[in-house]
N, C-alpha and C. Protein backbone atom coordinates (compact mmCIF):
# COMPACT_ATOMS: atom_id res chain seq x y z
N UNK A 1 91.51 67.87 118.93
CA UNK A 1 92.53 67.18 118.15
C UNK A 1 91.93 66.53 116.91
N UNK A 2 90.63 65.86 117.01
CA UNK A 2 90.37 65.43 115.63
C UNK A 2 89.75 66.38 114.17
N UNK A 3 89.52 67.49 114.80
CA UNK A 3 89.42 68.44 113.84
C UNK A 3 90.67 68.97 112.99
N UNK A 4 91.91 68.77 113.91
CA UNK A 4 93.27 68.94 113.51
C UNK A 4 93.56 68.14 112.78
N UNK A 5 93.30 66.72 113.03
CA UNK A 5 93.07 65.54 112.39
C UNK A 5 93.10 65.44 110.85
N UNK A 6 91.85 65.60 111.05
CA UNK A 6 90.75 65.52 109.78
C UNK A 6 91.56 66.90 108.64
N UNK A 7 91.78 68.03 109.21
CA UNK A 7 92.45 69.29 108.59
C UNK A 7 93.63 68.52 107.85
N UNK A 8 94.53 67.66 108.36
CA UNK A 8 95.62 67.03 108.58
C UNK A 8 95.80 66.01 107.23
N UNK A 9 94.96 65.32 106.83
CA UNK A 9 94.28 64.30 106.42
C UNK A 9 93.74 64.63 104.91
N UNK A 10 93.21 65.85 104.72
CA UNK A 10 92.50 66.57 103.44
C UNK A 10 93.68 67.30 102.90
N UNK A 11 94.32 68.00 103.44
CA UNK A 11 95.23 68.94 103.28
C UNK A 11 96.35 67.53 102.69
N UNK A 12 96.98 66.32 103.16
CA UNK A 12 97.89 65.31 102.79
C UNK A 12 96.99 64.98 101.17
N UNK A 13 95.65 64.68 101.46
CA UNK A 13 95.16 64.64 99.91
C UNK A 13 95.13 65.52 99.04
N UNK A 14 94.81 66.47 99.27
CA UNK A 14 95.06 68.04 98.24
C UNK A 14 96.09 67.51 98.04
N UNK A 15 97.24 67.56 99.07
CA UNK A 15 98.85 67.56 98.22
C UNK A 15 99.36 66.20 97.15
N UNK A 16 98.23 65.11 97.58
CA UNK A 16 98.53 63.67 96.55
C UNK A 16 98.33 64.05 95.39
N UNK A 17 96.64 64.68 95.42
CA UNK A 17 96.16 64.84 94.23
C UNK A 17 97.02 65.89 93.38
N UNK A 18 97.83 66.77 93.75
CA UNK A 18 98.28 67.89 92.98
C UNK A 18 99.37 67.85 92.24
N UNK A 19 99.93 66.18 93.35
CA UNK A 19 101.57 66.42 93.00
C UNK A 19 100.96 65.02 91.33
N UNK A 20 100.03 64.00 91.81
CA UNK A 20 99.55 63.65 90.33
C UNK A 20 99.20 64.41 89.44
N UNK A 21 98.21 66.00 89.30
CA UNK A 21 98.16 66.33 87.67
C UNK A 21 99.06 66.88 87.92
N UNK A 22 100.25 67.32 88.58
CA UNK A 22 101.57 68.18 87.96
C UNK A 22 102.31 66.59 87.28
N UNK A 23 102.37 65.13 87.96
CA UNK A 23 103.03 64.40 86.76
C UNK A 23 102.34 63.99 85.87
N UNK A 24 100.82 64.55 85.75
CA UNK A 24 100.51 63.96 84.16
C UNK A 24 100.70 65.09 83.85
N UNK A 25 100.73 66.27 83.99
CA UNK A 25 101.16 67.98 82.89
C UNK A 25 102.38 67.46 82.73
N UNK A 26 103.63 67.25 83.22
CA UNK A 26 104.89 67.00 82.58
C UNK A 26 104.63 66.20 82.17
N UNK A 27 104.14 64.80 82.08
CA UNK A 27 104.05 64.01 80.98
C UNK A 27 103.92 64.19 80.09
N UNK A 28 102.63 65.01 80.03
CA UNK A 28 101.65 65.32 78.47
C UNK A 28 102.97 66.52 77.88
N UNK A 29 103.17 67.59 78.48
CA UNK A 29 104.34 68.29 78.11
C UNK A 29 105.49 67.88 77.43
N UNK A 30 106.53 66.19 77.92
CA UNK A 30 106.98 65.48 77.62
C UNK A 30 107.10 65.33 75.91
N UNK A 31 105.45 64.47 75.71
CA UNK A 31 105.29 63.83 74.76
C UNK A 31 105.15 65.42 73.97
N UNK A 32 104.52 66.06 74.29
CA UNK A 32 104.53 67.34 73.20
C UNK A 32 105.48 68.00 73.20
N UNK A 33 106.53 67.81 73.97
CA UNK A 33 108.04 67.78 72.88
C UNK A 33 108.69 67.63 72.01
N UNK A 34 108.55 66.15 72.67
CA UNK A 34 109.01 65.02 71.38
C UNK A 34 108.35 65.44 70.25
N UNK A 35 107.14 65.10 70.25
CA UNK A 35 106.40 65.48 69.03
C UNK A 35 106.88 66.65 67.75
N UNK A 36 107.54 68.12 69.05
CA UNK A 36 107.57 69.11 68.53
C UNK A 36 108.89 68.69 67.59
N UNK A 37 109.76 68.30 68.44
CA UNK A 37 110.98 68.01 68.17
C UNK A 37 110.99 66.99 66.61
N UNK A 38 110.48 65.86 66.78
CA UNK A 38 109.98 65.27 65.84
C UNK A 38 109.26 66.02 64.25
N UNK A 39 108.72 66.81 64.56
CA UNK A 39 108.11 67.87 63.76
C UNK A 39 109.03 68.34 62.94
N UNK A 40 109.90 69.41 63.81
CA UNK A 40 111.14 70.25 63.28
C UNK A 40 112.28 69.58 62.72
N UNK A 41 112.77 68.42 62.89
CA UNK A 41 113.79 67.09 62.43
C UNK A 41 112.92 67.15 60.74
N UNK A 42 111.64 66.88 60.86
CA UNK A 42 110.66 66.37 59.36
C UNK A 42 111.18 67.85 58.39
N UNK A 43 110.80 68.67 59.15
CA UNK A 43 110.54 70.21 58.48
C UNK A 43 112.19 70.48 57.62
N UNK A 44 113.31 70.35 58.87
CA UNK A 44 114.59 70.58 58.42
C UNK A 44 115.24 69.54 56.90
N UNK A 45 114.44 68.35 57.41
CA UNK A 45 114.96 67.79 55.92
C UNK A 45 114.03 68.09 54.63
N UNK A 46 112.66 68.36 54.74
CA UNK A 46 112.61 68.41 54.19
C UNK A 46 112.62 69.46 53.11
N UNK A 47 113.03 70.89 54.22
CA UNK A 47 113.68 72.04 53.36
C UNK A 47 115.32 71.76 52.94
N UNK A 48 116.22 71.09 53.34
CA UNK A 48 117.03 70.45 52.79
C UNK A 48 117.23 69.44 51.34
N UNK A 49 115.96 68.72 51.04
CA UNK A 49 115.54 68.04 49.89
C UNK A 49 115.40 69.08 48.86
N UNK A 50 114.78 69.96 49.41
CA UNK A 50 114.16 71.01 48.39
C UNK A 50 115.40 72.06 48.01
N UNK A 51 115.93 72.85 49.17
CA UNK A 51 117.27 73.19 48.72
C UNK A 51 118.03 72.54 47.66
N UNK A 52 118.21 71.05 47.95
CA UNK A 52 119.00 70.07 46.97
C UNK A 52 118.31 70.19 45.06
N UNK A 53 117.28 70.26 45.64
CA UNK A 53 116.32 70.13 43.99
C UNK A 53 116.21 71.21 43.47
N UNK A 54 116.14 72.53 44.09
CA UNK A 54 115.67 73.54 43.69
C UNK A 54 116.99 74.66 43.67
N UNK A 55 118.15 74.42 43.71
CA UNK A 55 119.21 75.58 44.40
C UNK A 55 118.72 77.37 43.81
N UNK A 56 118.39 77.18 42.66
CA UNK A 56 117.92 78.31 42.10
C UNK A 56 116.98 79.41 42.21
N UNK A 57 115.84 78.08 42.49
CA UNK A 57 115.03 78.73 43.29
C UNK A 57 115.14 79.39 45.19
N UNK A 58 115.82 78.58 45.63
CA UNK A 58 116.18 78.66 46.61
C UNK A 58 116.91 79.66 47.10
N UNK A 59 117.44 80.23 46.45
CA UNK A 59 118.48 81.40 46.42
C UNK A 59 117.79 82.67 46.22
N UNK A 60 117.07 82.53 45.10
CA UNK A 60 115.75 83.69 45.50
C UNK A 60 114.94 83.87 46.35
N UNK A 61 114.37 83.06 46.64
CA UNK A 61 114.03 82.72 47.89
C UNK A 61 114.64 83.83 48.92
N UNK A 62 115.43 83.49 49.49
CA UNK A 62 116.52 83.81 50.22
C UNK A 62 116.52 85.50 50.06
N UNK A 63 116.92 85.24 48.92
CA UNK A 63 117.39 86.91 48.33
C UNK A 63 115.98 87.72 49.01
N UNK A 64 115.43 87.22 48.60
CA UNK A 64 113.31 87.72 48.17
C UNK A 64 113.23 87.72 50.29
N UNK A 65 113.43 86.86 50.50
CA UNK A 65 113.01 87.23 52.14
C UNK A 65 114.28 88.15 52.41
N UNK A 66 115.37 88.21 52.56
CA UNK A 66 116.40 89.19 53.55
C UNK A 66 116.01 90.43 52.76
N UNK A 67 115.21 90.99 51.45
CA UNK A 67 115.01 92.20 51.67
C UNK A 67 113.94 92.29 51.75
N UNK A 68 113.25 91.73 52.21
CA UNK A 68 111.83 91.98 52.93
C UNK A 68 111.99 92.19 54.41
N UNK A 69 112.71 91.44 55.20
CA UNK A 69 113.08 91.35 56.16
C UNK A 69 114.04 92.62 56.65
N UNK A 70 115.05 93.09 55.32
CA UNK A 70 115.55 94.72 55.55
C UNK A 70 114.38 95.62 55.13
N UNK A 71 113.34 95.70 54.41
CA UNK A 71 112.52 96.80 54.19
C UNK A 71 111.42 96.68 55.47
N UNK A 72 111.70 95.53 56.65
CA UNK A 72 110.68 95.72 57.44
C UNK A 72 111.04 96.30 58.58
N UNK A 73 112.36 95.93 58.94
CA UNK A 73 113.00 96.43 60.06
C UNK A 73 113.84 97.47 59.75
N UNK A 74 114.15 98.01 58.69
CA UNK A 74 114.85 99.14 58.41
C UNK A 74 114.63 100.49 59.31
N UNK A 75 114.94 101.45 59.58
CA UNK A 75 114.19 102.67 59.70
C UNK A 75 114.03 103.68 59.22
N UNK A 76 112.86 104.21 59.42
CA UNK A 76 112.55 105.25 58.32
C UNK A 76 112.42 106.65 58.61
């Protein structure tokens, strides 16, 4: 029985220890969300600013990628 024990006992710690780095990986995961999220919020305005300042350019832009984007996926 105390070998069952002891089996009993390591095996309850394996499972402490595992179920802690799975909540620091979602944690850290968490925050590198946010972050990402945070990121893409910065990015969206500030191609929005630029849209605002630039419409002209912007439009070429535009133009200049969707036929790049049709001469890439087109078929030939």
């Amino acid at each position: 029985m105390d070998t069952i024990e002891k089996a009993s006992d390591y095996a309850q710690e394996a499972a402490e220890k595992m179920a802690k780095g799975t909540a620091q990986a979602a944690k850290a995961l968490g925050e590198k969300g946010e972050q990402l999220l945070s990121a893409e919020q910065r990015m969206m305005k500030n191609c929005c600013r630029y849209v605002a300042e630039y419409p002209m350019t912007s439009v070429l832009i535009a133009i200049a990628s969707g036929y790049l984007l049709k001469s890439l996926l087109s078929e030939r």
